[in-house]
N, C-alpha and C. Protein backbone atom coordinates (compact mmCIF):
# COMPACT_ATOMS: atom_id res chain seq x y z
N UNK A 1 -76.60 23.13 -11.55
CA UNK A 1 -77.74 22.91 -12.43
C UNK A 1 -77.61 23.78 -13.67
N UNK A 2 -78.26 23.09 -14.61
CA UNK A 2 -77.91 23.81 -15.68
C UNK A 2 -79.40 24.30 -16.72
N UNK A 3 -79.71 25.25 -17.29
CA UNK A 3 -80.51 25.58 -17.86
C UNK A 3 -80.35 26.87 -19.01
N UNK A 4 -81.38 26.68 -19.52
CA UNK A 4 -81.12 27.31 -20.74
C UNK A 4 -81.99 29.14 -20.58
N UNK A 5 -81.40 29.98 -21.44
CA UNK A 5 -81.13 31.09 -21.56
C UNK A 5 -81.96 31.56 -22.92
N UNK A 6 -82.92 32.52 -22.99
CA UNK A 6 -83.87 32.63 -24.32
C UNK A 6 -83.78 34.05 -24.50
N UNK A 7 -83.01 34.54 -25.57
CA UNK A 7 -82.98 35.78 -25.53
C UNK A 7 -83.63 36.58 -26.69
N UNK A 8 -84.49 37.28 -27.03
CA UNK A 8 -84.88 37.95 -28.17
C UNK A 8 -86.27 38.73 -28.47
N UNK A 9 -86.81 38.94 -29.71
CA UNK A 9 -88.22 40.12 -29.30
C UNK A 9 -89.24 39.20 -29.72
N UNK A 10 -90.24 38.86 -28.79
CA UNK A 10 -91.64 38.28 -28.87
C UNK A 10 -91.31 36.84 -28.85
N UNK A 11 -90.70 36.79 -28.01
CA UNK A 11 -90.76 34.97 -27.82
C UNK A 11 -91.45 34.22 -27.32
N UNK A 12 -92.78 34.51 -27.94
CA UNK A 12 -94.05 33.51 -27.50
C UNK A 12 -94.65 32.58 -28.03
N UNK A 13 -93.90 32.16 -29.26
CA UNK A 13 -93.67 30.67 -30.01
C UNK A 13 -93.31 29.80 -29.37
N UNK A 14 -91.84 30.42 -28.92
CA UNK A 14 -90.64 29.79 -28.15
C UNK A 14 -90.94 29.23 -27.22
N UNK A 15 -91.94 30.09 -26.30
CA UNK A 15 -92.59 29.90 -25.21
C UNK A 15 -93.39 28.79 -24.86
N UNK A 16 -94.32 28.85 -25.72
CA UNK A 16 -95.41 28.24 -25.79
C UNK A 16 -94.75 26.48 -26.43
N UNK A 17 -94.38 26.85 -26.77
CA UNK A 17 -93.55 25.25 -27.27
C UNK A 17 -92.87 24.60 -26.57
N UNK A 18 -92.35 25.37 -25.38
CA UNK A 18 -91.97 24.82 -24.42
C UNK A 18 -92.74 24.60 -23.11
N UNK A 19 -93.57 25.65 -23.18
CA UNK A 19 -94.74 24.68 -22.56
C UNK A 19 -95.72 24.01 -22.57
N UNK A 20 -95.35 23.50 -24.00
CA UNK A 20 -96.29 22.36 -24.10
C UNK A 20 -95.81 20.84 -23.63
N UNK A 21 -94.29 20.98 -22.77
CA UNK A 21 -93.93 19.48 -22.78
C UNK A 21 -94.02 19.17 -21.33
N UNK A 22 -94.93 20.10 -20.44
CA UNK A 22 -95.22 19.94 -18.95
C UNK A 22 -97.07 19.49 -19.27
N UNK A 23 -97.42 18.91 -18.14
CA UNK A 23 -98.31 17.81 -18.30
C UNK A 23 -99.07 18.51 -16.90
N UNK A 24 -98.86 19.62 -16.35
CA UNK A 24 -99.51 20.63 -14.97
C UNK A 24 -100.35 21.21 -15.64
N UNK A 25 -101.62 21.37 -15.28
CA UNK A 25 -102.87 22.18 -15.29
C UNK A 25 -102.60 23.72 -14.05
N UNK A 26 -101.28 23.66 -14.00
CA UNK A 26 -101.13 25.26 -12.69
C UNK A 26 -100.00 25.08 -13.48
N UNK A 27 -99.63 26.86 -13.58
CA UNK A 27 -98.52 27.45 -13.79
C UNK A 27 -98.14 28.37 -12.67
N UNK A 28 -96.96 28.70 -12.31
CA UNK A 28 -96.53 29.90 -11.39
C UNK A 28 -95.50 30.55 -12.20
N UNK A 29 -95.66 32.23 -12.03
CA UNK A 29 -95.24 32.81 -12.82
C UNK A 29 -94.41 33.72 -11.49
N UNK A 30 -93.05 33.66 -11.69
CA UNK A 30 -92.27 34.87 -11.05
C UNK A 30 -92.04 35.86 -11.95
N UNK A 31 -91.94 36.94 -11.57
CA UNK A 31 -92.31 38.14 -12.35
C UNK A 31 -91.87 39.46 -11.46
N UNK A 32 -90.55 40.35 -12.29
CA UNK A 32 -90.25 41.31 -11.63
C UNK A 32 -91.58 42.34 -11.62
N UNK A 33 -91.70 43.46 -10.77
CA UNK A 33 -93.28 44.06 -11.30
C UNK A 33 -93.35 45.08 -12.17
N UNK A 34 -91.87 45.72 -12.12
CA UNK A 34 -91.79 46.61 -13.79
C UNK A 34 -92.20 45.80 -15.27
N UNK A 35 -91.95 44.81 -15.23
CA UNK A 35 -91.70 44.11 -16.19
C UNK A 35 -93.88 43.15 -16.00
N UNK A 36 -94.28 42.96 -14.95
CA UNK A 36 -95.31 42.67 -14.96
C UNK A 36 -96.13 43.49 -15.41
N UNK A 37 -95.91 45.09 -14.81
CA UNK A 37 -96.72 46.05 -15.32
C UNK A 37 -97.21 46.28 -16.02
N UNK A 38 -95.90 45.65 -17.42
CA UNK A 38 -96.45 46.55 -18.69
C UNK A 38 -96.26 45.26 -20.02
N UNK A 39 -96.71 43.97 -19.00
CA UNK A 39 -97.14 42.60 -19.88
C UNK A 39 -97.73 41.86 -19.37
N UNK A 40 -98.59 42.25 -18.13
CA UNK A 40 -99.33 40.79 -17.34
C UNK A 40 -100.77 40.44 -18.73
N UNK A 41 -101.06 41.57 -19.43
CA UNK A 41 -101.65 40.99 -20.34
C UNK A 41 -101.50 40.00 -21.01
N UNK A 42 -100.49 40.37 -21.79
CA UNK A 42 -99.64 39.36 -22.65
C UNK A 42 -99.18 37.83 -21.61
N UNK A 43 -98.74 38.03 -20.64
CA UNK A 43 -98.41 36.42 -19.69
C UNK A 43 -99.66 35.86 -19.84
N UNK A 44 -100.81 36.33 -19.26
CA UNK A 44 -101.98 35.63 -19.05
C UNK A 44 -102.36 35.42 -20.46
N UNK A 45 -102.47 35.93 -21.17
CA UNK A 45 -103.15 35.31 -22.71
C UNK A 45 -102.28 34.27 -23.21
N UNK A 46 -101.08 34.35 -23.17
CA UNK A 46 -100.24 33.06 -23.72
C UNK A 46 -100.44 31.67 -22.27
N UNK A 47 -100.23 32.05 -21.09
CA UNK A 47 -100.15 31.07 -20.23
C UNK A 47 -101.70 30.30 -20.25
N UNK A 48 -102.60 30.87 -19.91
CA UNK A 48 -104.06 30.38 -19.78
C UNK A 48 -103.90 29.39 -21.00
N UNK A 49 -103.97 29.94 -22.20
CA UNK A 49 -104.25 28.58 -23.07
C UNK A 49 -104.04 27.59 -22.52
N UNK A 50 -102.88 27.58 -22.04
CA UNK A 50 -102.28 25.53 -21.74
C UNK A 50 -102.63 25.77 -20.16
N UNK A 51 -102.45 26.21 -19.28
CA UNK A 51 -102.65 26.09 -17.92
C UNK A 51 -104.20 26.37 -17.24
N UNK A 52 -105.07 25.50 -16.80
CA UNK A 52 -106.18 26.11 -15.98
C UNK A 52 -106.33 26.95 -15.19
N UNK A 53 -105.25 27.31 -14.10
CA UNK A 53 -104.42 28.10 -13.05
C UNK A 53 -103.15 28.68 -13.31
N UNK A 54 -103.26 29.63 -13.12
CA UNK A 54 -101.85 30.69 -13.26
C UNK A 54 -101.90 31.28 -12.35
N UNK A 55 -100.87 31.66 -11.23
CA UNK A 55 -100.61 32.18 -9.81
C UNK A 55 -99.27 32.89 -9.97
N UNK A 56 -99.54 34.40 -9.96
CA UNK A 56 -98.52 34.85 -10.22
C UNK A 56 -98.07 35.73 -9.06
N UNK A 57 -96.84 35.80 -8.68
CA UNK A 57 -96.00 36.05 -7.73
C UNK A 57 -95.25 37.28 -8.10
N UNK A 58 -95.24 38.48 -8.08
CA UNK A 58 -94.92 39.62 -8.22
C UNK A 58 -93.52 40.27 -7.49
N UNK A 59 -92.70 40.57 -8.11
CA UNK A 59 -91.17 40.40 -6.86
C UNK A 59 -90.98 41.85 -7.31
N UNK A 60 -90.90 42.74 -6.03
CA UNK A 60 -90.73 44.04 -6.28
C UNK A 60 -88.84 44.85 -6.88
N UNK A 61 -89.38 45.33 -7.48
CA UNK A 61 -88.53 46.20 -8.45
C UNK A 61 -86.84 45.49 -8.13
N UNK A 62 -86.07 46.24 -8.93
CA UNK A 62 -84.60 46.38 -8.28
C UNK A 62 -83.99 44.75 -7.60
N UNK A 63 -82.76 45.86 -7.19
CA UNK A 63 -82.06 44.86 -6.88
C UNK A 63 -81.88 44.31 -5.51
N UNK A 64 -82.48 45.16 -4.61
CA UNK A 64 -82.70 45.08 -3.30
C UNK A 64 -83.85 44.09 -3.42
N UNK A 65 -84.53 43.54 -3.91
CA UNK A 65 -85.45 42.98 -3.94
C UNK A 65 -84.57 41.41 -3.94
N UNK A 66 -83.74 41.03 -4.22
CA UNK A 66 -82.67 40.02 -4.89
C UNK A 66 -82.02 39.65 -3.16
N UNK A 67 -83.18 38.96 -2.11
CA UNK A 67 -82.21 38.97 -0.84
C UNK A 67 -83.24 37.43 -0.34
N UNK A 68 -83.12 37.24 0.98
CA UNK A 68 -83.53 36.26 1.50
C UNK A 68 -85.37 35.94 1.83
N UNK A 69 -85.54 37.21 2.13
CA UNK A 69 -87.10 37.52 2.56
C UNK A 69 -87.70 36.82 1.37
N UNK A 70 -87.66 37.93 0.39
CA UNK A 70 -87.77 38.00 -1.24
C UNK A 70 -88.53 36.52 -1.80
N UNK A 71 -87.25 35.74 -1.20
CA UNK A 71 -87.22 34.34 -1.33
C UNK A 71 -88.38 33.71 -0.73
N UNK A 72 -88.13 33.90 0.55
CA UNK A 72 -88.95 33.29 1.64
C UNK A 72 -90.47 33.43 1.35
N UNK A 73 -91.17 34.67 0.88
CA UNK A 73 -92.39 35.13 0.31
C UNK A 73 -92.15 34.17 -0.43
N UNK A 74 -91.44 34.38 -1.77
CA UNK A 74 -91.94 33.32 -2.85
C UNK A 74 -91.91 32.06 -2.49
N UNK A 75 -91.23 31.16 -1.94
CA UNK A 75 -91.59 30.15 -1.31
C UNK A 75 -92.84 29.97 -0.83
N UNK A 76 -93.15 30.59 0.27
CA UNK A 76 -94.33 30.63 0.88
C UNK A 76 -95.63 30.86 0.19
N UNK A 77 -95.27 31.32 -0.86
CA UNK A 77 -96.52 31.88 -1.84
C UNK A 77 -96.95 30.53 -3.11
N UNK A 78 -95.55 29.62 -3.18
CA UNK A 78 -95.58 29.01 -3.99
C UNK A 78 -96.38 27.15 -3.22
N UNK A 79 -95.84 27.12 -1.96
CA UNK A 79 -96.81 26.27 -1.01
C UNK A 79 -98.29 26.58 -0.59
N UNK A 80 -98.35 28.08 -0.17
CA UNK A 80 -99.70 27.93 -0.09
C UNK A 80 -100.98 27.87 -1.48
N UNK A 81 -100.34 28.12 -2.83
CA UNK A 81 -101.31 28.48 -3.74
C UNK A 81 -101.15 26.39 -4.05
N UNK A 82 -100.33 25.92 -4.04
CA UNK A 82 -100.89 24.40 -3.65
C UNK A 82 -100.14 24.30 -5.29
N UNK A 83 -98.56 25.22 -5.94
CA UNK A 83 -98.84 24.94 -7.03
C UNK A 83 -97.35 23.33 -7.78
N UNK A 84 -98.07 22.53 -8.65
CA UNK A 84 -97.12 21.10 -8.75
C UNK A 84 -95.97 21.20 -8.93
């Protein structure tokens, strides 16, 4: 599978333009939690505009975090919040 790669500072044009071509009222957001820490502001103010629901899934630190469980939570987290 192939997908694309967005690299640079404040890419919430970028962002937002690309999610405008999904047609879901729920977003799910994976999110390392260093990186949640110190922008869940910023996710939720850009995501809410276009999404009614935002369910965000928090994946702890590091690289140990990068294993099967990890997975299995997010899975499980991503069936029960019911998201499309």
């Amino acid at each position: 599978n192939k997908y694309e790669l967005h690299f640079g500072y404040d890419l919430s044009a970028e962002l937002e333009s690309y999610i405008r071509q999904f047609g879901s009222s729920k977003a799910f957001l994976m999110v390392d939690a260093f990186v949640l820490e110190h922008h869940r502001t910023h996710f939720e103010r850009a995501l809410k505009k276009h999404f009614s629901e935002l369910h965000v899934f928090e994946v702890p630190r590091g690289e140990q975090a990068k294993n099967i469980e990890v997975y299995k939570q997010a899975l499980d987290f991503v069936l029960n919040e019911g998201v499309e």
